[in-house]
PDB file of N, CA and C in Angstrom:
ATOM      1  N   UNK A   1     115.461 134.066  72.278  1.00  0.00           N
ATOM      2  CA  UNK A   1     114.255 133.608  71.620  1.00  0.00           C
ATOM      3  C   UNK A   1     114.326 132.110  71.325  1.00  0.00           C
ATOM      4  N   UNK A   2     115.695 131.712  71.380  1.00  0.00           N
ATOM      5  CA  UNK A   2     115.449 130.128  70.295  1.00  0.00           C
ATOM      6  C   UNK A   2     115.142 129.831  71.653  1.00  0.00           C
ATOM      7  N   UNK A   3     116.275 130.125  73.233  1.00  0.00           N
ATOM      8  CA  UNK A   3     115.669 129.459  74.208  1.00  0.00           C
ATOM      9  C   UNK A   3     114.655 129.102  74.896  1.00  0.00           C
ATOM     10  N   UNK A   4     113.737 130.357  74.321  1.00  0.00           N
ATOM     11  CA  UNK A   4     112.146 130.332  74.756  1.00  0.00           C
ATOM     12  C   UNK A   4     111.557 129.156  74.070  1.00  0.00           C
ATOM     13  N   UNK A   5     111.569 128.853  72.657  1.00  0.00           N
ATOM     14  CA  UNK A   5     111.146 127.945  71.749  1.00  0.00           C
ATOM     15  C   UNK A   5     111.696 126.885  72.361  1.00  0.00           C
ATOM     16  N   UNK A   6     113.012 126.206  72.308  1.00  0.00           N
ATOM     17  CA  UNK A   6     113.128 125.098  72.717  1.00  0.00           C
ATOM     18  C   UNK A   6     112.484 124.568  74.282  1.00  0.00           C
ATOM     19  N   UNK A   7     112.596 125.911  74.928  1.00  0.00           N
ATOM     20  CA  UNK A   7     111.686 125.399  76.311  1.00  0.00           C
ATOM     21  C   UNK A   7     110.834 124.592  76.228  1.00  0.00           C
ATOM     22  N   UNK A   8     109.648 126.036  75.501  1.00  0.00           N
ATOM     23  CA  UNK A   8     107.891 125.579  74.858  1.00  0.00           C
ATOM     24  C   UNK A   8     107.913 123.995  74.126  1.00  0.00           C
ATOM     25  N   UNK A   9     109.142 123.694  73.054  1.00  0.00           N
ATOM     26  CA  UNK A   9     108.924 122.352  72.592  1.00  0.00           C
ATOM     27  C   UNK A   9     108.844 121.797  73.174  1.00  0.00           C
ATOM     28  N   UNK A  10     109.968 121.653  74.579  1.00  0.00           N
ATOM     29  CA  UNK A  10     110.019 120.321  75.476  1.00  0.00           C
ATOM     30  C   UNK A  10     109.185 120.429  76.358  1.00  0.00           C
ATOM     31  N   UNK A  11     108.122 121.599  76.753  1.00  0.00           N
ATOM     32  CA  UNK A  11     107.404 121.287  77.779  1.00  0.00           C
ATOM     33  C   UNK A  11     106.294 120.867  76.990  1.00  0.00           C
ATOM     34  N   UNK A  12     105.895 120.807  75.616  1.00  0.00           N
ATOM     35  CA  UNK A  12     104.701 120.461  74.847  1.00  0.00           C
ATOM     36  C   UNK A  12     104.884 119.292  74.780  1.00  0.00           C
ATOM     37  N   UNK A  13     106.073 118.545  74.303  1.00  0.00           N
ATOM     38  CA  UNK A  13     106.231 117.325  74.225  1.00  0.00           C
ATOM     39  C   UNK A  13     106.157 116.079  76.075  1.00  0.00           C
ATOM     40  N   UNK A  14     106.447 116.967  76.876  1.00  0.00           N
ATOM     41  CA  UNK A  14     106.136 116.474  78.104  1.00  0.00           C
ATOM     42  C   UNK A  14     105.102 116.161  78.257  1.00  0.00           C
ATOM     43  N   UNK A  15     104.220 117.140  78.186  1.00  0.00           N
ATOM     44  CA  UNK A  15     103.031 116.982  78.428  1.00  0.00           C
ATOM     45  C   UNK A  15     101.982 116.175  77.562  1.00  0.00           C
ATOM     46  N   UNK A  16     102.614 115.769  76.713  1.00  0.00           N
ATOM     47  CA  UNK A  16     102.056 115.111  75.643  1.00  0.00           C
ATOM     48  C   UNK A  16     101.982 113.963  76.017  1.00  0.00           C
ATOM     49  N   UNK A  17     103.334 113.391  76.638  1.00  0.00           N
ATOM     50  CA  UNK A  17     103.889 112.090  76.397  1.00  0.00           C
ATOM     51  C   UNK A  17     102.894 112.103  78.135  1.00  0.00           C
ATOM     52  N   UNK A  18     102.528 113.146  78.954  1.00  0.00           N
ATOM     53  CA  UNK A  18     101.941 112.549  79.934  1.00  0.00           C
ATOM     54  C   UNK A  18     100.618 112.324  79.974  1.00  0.00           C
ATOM     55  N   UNK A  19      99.888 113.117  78.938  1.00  0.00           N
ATOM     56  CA  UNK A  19      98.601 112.707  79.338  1.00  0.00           C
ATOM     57  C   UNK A  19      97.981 112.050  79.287  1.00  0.00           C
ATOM     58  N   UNK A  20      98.959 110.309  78.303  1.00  0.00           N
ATOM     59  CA  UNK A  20      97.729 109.265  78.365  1.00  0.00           C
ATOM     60  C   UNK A  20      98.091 108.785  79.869  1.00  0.00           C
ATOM     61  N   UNK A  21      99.064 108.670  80.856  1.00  0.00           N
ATOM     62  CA  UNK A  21      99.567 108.619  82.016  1.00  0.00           C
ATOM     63  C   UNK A  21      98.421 109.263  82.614  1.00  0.00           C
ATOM     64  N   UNK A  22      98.081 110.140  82.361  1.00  0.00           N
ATOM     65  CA  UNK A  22      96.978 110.794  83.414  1.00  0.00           C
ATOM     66  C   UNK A  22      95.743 109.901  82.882  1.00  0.00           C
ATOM     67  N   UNK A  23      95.405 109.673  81.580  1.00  0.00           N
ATOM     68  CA  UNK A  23      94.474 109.060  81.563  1.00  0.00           C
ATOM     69  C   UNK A  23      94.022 107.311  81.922  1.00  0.00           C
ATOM     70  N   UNK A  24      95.427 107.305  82.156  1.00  0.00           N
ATOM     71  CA  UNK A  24      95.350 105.602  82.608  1.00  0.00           C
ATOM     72  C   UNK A  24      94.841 105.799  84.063  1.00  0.00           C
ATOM     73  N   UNK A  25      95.474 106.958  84.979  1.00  0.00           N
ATOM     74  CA  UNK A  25      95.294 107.061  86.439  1.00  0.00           C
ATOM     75  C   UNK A  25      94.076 107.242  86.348  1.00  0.00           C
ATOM     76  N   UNK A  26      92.912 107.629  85.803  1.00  0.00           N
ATOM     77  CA  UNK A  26      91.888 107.838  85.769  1.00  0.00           C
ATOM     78  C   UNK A  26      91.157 106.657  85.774  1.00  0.00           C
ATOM     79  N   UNK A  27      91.560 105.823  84.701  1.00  0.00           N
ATOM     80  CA  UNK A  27      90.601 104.553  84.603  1.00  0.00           C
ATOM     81  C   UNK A  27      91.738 103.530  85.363  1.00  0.00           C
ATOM     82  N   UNK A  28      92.327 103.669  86.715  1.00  0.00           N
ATOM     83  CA  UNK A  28      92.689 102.481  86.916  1.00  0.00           C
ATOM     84  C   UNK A  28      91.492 102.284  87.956  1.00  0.00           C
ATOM     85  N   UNK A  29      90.961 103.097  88.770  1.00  0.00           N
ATOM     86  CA  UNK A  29      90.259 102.230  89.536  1.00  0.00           C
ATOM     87  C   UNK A  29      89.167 101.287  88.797  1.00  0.00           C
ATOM     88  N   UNK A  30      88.574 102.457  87.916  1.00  0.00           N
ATOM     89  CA  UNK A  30      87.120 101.588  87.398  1.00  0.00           C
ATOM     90  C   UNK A  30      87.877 100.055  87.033  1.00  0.00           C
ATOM     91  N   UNK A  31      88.985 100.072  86.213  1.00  0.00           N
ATOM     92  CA  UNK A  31      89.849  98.908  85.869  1.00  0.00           C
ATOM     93  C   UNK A  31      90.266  97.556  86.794  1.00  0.00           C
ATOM     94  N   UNK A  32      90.650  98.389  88.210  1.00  0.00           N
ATOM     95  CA  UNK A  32      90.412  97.546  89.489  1.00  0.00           C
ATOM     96  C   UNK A  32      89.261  97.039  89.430  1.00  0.00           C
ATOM     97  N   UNK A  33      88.072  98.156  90.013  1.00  0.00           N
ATOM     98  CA  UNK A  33      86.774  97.506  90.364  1.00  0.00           C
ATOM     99  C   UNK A  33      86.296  96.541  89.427  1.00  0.00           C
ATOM    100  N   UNK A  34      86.777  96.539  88.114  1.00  0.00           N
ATOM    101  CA  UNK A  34      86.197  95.256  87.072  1.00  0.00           C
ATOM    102  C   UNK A  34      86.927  93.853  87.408  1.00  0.00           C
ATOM    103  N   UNK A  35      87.948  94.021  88.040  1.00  0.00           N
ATOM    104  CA  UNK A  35      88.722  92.624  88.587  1.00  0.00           C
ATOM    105  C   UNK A  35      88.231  92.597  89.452  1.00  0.00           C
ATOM    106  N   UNK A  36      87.810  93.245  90.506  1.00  0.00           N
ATOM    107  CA  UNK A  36      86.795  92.859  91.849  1.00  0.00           C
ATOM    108  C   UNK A  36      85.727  92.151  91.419  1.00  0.00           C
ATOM    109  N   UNK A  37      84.614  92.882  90.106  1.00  0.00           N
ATOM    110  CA  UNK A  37      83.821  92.494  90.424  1.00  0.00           C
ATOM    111  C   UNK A  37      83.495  90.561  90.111  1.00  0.00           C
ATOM    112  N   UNK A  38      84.823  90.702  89.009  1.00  0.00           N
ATOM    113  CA  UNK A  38      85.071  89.039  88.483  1.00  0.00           C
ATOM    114  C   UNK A  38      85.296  87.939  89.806  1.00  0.00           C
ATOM    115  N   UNK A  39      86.491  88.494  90.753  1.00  0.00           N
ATOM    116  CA  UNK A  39      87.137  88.079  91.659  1.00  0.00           C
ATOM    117  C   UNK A  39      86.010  87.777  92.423  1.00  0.00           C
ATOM    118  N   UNK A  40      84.878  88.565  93.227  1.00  0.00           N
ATOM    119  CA  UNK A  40      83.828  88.279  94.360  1.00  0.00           C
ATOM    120  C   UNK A  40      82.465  87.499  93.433  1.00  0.00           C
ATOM    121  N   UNK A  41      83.020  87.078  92.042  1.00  0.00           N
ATOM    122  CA  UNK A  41      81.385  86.514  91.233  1.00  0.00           C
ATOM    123  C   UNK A  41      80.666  87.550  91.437  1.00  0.00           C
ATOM    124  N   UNK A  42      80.371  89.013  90.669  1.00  0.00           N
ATOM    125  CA  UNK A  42      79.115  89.460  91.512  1.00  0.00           C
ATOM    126  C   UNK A  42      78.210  89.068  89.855  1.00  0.00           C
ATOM    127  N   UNK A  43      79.108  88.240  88.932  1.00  0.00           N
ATOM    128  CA  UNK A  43      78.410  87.919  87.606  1.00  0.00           C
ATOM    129  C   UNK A  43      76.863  86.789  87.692  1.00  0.00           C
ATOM    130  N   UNK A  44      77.529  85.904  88.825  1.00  0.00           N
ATOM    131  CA  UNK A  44      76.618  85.650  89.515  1.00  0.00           C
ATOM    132  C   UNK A  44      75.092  85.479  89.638  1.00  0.00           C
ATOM    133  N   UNK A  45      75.140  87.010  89.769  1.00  0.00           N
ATOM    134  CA  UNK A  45      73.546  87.705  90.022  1.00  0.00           C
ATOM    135  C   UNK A  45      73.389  88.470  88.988  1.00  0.00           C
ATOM    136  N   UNK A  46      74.321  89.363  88.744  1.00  0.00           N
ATOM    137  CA  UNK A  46      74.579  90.421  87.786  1.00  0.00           C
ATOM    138  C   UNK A  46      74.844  90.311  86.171  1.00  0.00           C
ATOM    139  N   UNK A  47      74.465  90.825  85.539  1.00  0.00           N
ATOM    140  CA  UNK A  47      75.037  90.903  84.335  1.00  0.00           C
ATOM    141  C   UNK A  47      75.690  92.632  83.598  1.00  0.00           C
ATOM    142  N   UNK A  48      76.490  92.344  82.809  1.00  0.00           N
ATOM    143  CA  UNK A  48      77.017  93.773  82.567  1.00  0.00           C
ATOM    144  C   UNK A  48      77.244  93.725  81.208  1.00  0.00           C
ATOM    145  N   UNK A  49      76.527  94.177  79.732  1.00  0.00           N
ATOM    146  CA  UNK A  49      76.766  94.573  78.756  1.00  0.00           C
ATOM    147  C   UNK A  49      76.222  92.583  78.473  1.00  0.00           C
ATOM    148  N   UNK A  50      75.581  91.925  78.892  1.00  0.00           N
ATOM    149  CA  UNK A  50      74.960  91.030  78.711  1.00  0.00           C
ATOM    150  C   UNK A  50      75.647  89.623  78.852  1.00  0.00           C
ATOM    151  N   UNK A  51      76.680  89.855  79.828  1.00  0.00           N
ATOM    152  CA  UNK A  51      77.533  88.801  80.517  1.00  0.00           C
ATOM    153  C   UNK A  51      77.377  88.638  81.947  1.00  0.00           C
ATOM    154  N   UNK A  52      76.566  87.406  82.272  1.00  0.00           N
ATOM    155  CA  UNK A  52      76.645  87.270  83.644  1.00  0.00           C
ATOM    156  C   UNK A  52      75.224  87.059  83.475  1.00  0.00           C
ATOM    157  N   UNK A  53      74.700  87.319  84.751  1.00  0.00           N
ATOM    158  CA  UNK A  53      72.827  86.724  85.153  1.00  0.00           C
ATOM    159  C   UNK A  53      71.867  88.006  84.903  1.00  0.00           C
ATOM    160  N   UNK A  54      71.427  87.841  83.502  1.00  0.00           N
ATOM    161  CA  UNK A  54      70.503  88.677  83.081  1.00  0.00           C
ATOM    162  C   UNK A  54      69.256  89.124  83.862  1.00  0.00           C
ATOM    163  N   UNK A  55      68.897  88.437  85.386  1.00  0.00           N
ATOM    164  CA  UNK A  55      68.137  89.149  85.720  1.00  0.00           C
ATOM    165  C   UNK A  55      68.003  90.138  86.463  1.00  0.00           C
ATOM    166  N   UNK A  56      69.788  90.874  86.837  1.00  0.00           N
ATOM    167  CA  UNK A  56      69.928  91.559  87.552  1.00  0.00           C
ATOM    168  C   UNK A  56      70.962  92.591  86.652  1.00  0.00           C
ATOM    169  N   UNK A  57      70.572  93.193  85.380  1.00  0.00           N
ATOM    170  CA  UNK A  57      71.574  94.164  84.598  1.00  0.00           C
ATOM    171  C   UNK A  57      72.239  94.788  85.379  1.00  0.00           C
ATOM    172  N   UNK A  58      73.427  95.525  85.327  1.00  0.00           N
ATOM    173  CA  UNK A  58      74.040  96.765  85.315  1.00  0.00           C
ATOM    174  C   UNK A  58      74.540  97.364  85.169  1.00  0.00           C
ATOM    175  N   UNK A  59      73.632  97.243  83.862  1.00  0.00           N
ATOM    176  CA  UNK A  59      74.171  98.537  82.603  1.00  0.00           C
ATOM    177  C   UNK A  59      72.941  99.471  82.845  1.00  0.00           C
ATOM    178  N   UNK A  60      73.995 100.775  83.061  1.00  0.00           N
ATOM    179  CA  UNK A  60      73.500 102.303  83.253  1.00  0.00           C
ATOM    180  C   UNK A  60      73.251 102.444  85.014  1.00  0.00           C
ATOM    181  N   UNK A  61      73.438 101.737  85.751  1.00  0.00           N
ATOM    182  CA  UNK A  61      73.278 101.666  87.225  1.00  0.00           C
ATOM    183  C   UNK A  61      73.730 103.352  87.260  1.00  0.00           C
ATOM    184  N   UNK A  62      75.024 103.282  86.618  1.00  0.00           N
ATOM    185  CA  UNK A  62      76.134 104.732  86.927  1.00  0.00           C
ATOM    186  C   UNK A  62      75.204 105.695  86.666  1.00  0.00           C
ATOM    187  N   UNK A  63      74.791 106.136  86.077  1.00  0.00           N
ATOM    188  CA  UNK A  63      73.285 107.373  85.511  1.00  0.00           C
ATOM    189  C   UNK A  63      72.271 107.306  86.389  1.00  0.00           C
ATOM    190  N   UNK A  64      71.602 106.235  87.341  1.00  0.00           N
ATOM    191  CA  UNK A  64      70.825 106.449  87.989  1.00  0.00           C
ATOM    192  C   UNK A  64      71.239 106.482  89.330  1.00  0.00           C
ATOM    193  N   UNK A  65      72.030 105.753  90.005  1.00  0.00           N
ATOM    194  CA  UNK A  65      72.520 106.066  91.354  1.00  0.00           C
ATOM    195  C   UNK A  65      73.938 106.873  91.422  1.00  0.00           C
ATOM    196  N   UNK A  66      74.126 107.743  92.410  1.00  0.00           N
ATOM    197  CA  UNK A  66      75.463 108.194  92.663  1.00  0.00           C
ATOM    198  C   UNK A  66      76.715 107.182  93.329  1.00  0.00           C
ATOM    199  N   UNK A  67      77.491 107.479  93.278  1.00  0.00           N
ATOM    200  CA  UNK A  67      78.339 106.699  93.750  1.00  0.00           C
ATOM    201  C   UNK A  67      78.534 106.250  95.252  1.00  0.00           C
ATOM    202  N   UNK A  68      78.194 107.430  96.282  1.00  0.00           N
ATOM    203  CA  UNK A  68      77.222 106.833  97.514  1.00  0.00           C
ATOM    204  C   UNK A  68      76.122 105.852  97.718  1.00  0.00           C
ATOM    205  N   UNK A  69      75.511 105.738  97.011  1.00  0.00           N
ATOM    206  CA  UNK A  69      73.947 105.303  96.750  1.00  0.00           C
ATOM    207  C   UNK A  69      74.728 104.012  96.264  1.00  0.00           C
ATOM    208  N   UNK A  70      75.620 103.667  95.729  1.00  0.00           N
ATOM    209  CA  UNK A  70      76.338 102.381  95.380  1.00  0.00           C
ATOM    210  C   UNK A  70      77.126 101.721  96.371  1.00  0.00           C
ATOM    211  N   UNK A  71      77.718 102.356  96.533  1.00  0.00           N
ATOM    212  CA  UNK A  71      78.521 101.919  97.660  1.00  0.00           C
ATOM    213  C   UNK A  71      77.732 101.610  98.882  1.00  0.00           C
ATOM    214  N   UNK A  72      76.683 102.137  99.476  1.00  0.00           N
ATOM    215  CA  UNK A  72      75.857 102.073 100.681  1.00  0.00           C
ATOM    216  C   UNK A  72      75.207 100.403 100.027  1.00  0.00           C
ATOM    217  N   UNK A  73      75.017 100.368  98.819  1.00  0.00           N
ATOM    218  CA  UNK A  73      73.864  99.551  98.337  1.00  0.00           C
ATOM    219  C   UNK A  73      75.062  98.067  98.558  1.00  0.00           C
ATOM    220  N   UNK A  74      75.987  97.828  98.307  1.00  0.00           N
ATOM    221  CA  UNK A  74      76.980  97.230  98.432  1.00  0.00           C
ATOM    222  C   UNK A  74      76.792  97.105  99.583  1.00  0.00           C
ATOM    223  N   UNK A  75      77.219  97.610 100.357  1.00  0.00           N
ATOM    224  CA  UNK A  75      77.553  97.247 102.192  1.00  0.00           C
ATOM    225  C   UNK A  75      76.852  96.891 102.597  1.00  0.00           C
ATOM    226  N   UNK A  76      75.576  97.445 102.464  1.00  0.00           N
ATOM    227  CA  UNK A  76      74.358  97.363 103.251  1.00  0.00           C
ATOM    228  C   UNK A  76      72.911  97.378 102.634  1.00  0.00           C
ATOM    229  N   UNK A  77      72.489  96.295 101.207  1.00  0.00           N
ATOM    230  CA  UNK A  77      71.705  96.543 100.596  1.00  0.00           C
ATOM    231  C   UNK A  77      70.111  96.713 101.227  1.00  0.00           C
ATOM    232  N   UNK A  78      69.980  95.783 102.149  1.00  0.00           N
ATOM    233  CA  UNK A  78      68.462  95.764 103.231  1.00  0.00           C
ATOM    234  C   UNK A  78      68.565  96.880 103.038  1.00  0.00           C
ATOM    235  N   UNK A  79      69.478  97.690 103.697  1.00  0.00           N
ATOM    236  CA  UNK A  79      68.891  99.166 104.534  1.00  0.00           C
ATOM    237  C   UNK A  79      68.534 100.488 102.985  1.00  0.00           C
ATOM    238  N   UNK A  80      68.822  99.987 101.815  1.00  0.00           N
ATOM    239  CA  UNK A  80      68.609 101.107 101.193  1.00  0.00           C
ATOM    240  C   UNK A  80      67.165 100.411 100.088  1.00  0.00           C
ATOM    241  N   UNK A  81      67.131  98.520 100.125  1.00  0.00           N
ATOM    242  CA  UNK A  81      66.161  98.358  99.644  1.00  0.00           C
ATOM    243  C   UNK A  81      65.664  97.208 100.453  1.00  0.00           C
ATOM    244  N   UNK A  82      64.469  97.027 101.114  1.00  0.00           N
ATOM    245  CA  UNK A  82      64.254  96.262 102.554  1.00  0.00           C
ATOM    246  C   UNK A  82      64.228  94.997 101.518  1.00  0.00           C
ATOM    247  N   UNK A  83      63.741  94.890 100.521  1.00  0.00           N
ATOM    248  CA  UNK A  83      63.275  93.567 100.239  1.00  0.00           C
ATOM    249  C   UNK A  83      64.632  92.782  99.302  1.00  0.00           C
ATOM    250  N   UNK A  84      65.723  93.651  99.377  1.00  0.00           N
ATOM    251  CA  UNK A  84      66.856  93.013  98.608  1.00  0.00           C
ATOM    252  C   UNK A  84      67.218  91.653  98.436  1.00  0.00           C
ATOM    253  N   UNK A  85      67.938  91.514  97.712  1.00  0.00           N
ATOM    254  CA  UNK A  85      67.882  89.825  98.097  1.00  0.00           C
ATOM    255  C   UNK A  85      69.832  89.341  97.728  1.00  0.00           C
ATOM    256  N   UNK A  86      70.434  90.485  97.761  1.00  0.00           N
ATOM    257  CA  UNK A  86      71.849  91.048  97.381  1.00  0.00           C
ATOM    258  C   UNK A  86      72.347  90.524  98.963  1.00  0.00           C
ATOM    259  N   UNK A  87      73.463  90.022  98.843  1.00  0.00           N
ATOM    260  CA  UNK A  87      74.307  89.727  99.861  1.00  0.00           C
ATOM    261  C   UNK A  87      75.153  91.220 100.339  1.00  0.00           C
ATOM    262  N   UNK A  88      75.533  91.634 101.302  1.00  0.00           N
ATOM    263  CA  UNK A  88      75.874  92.900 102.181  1.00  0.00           C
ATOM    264  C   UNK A  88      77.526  92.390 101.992  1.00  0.00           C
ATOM    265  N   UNK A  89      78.349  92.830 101.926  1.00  0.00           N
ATOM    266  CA  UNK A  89      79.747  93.108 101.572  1.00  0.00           C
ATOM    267  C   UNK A  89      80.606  94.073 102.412  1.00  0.00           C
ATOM    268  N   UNK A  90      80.276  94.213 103.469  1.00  0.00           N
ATOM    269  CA  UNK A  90      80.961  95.038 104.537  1.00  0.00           C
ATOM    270  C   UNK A  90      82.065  94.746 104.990  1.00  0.00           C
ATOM    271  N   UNK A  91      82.535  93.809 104.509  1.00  0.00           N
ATOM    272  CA  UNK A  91      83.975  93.294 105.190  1.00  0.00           C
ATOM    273  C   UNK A  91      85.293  93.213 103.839  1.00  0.00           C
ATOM    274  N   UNK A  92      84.807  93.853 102.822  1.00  0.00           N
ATOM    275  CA  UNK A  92      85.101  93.836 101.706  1.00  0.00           C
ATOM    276  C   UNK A  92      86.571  94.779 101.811  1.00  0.00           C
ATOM    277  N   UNK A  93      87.371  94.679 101.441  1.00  0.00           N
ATOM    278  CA  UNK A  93      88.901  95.829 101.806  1.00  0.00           C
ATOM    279  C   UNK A  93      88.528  96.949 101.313  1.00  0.00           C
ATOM    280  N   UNK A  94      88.605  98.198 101.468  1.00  0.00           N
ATOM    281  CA  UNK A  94      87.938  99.359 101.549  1.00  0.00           C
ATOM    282  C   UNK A  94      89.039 100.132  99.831  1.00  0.00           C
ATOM    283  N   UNK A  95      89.835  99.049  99.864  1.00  0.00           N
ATOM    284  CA  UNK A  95      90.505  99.601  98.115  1.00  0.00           C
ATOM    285  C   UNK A  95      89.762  98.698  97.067  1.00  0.00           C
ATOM    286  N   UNK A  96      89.613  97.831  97.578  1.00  0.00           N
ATOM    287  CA  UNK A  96      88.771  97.151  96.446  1.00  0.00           C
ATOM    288  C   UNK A  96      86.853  97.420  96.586  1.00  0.00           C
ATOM    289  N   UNK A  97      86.631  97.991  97.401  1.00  0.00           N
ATOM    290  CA  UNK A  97      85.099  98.318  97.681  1.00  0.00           C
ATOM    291  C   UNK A  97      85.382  99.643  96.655  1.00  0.00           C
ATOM    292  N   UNK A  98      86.249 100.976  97.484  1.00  0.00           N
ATOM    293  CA  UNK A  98      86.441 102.149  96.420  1.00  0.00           C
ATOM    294  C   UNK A  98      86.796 101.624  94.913  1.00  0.00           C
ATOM    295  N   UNK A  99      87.187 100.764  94.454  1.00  0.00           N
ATOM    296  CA  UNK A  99      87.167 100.174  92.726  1.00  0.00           C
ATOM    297  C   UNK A  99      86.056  99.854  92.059  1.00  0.00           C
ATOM    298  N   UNK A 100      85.321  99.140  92.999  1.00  0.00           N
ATOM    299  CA  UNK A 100      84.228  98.665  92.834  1.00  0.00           C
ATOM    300  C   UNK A 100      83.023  99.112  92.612  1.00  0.00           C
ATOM    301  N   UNK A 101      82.834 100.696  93.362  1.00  0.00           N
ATOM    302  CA  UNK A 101      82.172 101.314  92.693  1.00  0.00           C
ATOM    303  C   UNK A 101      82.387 102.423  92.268  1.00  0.00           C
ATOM    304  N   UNK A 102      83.970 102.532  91.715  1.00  0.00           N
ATOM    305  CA  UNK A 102      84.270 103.069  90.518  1.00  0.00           C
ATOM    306  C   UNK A 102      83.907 102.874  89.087  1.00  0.00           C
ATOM    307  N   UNK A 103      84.069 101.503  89.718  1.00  0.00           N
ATOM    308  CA  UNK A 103      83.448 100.713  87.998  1.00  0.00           C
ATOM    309  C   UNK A 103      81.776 100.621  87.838  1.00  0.00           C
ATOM    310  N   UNK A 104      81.221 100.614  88.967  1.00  0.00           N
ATOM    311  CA  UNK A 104      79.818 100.355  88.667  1.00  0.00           C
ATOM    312  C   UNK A 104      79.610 101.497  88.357  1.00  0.00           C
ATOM    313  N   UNK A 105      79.813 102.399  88.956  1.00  0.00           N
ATOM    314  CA  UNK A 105      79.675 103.899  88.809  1.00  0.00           C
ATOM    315  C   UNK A 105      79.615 104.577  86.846  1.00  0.00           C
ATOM    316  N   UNK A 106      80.829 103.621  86.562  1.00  0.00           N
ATOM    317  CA  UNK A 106      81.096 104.265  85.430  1.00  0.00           C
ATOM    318  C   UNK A 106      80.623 103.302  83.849  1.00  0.00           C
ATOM    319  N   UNK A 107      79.243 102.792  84.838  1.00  0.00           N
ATOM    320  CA  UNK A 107      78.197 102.161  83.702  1.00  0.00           C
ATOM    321  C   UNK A 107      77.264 102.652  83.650  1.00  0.00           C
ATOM    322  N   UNK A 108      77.610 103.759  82.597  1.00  0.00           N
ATOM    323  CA  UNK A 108      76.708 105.069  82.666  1.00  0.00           C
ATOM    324  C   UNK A 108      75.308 104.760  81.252  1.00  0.00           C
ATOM    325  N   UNK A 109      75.431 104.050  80.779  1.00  0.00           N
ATOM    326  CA  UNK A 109      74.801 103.511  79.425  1.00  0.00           C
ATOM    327  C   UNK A 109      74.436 102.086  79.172  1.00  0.00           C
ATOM    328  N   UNK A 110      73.356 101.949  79.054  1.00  0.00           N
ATOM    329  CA  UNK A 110      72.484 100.930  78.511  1.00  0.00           C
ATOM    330  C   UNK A 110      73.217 100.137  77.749  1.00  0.00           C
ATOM    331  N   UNK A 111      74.042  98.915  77.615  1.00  0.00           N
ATOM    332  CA  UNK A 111      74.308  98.665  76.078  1.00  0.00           C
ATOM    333  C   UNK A 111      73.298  97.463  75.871  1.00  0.00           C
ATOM    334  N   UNK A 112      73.656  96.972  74.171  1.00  0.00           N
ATOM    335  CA  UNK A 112      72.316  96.465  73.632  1.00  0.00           C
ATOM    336  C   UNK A 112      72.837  95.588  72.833  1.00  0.00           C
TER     337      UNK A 112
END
């Protein structure tokens, strides 16, 4: 019995000590894609939580488009809005494109 208990402690305490580890793996991309988006200026055009060029927000983008619908809009903005006026990013490294709209993705809320 004590061996059962001491098991259960150390596997509670494992798991303890791992899950902010899991939770960092979670937010590293969005974490990447926020150094992308500094790194390529997309502040630029863009603004996010009211930093950068207010006439192009994107805050809450994440709530209205999926993360396809972002990424396509990235690569290839003409083709998803003809009159865009967004520069196309297709040559972009395909780990920092997947960050990138990790993070846009995960501007799920308006801020104010």
């Amino acid at each position: 019995m004590k061996r059962i208990l001491t098991l259960g402690t150390v596997l509670c305490a494992a798991f303890a000590l791992a899950m902010p580890a899991m939770a960092d793996g979670a937010a590293a991309p969005a974490d990447k894609g926020k150094a992308v988006f500094a790194a390529q200026h997309c502040s630029m055009c863009h603004s996010i939580e009211g930093k950068g060029n207010p006439k192009t927000p994107l805050d809450g983008v994440g709530a209205r488009l999926s993360a396809d619908q972002i990424h396509k809009y990235i690569v290839s903005p003409k083709e998803v809005k003809a009159d865009s006026k967004m520069k196309a990013y297709p040559s972009l490294p395909a780990e920092d494109l997947e960050a990138l709209v990790a993070y846009i993705s995960s501007l799920k809320e308006v801020k104010k």
